[in-house]
C-alpha atoms as a PDB file:
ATOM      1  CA  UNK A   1       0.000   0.000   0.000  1.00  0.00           C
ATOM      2  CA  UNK A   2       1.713   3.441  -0.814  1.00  0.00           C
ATOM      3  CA  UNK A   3       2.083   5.507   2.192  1.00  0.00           C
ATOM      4  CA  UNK A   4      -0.793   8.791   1.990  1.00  0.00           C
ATOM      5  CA  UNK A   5       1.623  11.435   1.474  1.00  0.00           C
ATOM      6  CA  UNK A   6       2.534   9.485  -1.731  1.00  0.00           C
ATOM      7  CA  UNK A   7      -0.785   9.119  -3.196  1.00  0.00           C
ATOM      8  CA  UNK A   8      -1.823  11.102  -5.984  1.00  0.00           C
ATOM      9  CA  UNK A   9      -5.669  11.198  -6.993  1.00  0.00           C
ATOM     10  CA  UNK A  10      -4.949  11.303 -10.442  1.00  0.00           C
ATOM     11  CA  UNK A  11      -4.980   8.363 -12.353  1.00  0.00           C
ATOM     12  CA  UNK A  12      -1.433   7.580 -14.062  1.00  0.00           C
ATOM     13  CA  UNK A  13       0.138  10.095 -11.768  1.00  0.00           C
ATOM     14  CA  UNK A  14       3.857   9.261 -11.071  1.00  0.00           C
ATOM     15  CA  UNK A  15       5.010   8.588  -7.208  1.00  0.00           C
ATOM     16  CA  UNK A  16       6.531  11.473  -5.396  1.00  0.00           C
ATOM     17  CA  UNK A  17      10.035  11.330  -4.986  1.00  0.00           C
ATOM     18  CA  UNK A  18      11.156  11.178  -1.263  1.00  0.00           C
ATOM     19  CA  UNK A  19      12.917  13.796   0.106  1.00  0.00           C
ATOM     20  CA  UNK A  20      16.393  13.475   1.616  1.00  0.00           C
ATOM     21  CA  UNK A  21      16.839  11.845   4.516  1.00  0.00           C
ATOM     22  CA  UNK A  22      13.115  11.041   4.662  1.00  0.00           C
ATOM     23  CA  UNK A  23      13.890   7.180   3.631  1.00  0.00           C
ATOM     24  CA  UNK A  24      16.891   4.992   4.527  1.00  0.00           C
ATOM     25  CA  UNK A  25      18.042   1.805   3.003  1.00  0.00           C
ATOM     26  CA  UNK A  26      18.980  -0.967   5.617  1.00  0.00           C
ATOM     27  CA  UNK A  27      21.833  -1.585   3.171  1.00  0.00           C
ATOM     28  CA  UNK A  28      23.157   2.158   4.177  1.00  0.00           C
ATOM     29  CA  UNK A  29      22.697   1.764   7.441  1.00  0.00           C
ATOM     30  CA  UNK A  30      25.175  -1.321   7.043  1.00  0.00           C
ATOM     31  CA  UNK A  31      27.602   0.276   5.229  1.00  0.00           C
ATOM     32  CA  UNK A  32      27.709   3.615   7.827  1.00  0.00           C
ATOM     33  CA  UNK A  33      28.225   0.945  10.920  1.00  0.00           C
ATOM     34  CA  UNK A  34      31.062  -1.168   8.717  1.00  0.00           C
ATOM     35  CA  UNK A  35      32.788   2.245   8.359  1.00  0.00           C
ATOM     36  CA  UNK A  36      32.157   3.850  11.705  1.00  0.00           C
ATOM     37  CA  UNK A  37      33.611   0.524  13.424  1.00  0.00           C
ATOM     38  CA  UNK A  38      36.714   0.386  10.744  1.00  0.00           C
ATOM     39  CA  UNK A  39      37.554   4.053  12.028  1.00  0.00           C
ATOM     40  CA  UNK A  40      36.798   3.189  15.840  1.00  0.00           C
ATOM     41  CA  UNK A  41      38.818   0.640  15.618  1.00  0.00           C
ATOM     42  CA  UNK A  42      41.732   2.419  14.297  1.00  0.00           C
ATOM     43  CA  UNK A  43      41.658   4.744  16.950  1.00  0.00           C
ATOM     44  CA  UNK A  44      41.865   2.395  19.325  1.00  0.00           C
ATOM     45  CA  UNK A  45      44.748   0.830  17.656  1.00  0.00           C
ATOM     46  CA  UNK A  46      46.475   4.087  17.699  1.00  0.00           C
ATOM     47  CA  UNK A  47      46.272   4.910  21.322  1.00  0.00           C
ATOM     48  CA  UNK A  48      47.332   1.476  22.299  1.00  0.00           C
ATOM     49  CA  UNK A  49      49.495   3.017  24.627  1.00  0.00           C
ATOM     50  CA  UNK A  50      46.015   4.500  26.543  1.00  0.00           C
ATOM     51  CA  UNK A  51      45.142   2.627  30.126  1.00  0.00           C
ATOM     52  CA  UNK A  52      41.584   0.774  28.454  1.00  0.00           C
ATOM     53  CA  UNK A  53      40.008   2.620  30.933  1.00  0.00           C
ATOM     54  CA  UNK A  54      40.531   5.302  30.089  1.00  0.00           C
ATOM     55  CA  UNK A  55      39.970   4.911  26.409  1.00  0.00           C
ATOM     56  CA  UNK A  56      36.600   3.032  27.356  1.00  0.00           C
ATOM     57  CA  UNK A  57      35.838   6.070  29.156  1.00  0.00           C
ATOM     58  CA  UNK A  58      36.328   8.507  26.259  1.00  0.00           C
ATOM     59  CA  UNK A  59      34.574   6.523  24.279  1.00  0.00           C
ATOM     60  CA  UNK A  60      31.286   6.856  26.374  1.00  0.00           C
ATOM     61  CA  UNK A  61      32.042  10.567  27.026  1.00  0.00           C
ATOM     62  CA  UNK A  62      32.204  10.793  22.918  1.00  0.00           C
ATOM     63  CA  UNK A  63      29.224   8.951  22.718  1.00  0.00           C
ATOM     64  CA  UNK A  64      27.552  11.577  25.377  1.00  0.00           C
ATOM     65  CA  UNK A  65      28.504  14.439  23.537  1.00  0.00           C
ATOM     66  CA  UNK A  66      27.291  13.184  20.617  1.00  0.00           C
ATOM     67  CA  UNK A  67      23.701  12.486  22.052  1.00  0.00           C
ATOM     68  CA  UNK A  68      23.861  15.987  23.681  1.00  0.00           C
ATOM     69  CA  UNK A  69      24.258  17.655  20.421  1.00  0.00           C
ATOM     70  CA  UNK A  70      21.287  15.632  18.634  1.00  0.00           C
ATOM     71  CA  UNK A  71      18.927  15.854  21.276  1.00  0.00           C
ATOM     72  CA  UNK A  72      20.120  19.040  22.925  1.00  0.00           C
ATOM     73  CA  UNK A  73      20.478  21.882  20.408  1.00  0.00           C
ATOM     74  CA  UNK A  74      17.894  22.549  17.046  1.00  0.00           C
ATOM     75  CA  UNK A  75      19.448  20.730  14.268  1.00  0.00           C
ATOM     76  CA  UNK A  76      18.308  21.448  10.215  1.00  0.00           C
ATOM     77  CA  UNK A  77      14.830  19.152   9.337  1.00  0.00           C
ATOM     78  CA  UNK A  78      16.302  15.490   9.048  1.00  0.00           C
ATOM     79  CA  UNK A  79      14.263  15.436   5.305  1.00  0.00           C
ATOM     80  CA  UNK A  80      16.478  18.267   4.577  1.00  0.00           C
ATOM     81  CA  UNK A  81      20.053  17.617   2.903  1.00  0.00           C
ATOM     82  CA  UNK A  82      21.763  19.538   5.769  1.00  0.00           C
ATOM     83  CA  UNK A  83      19.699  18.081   8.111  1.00  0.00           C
ATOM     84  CA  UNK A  84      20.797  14.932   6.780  1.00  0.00           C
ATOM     85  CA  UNK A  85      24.351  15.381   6.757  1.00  0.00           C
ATOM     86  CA  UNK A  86      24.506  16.943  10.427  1.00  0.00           C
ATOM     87  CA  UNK A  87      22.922  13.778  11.329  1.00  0.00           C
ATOM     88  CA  UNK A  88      24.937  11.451   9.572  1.00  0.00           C
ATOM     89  CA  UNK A  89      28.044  12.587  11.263  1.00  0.00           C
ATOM     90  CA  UNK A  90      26.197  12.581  14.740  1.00  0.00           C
ATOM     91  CA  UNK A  91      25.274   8.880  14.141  1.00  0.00           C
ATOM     92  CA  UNK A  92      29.177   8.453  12.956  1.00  0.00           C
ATOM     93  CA  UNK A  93      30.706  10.210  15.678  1.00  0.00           C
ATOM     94  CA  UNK A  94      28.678   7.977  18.230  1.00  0.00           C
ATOM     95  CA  UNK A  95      29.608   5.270  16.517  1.00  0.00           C
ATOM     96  CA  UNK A  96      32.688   5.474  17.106  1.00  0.00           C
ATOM     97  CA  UNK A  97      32.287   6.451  20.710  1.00  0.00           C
ATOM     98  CA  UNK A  98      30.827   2.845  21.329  1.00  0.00           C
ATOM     99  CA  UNK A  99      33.913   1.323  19.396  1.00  0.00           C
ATOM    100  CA  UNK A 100      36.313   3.556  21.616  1.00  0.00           C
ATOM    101  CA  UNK A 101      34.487   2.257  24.869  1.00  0.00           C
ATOM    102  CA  UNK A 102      33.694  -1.610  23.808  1.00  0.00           C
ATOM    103  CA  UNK A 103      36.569  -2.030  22.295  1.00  0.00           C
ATOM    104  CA  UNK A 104      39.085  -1.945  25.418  1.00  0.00           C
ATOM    105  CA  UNK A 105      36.724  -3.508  27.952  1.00  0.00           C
ATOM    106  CA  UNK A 106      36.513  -6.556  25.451  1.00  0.00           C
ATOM    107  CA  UNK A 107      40.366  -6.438  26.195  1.00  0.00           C
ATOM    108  CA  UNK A 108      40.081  -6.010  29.692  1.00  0.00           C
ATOM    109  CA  UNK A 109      37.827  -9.124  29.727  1.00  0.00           C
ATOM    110  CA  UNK A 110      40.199 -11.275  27.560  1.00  0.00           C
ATOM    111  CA  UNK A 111      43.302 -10.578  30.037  1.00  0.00           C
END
């Protein structure tokens, strides 16, 4: 069934287009947690030389921040390309927060 705001009365009519950031393909979602891990983990790997407590607890303090800024303060309409983007890199950046706090404490448990 095609979702009311996509509906057209007239008969023939093309489907609207959706707007961006309106829709999101599970396959994207994929794709943005493959490549927020890949960076989260090289940051770990990179300040190997961190306590992992301390690097777990950046890593949640990231992933604070993060949800601080996307709940907190008025972002651009998340159907809007800007809107979009903002939220894209909010998603990333907390992404990566959970890899910089799991990360270690999977160490931790291993040792």
């Amino acid at each position: 069934m095609i979702p009311q705001e996509d509906r057209d009365e007239t008969p023939g009519a093309p489907r609207k287009s959706p707007q961006m950031g309106a829709t999101r393909v599970p396959l994207h979602l994929v794709f943005q947690a493959f490549v927020g891990a890949i960076i989260g983990i090289g940051i770990v790997s990179l300040l190997s030389e961190v306590a992992p407590a301390q690097l777990a607890l950046a890593g949640v303090l990231v992933t604070i921040v993060a949800w601080i800024i996307e709940h907190g303060f008025n972002l651009p309409a998340p159907n809007s390309k800007q809107g979009a983007r903002v939220r894209l890199i909010l998603r990333m950046v907390s992404l990566i927060g959970f890899t910089l706090a799991v990360s270690p404490l999977l160490a931790m448990l291993e040792a």
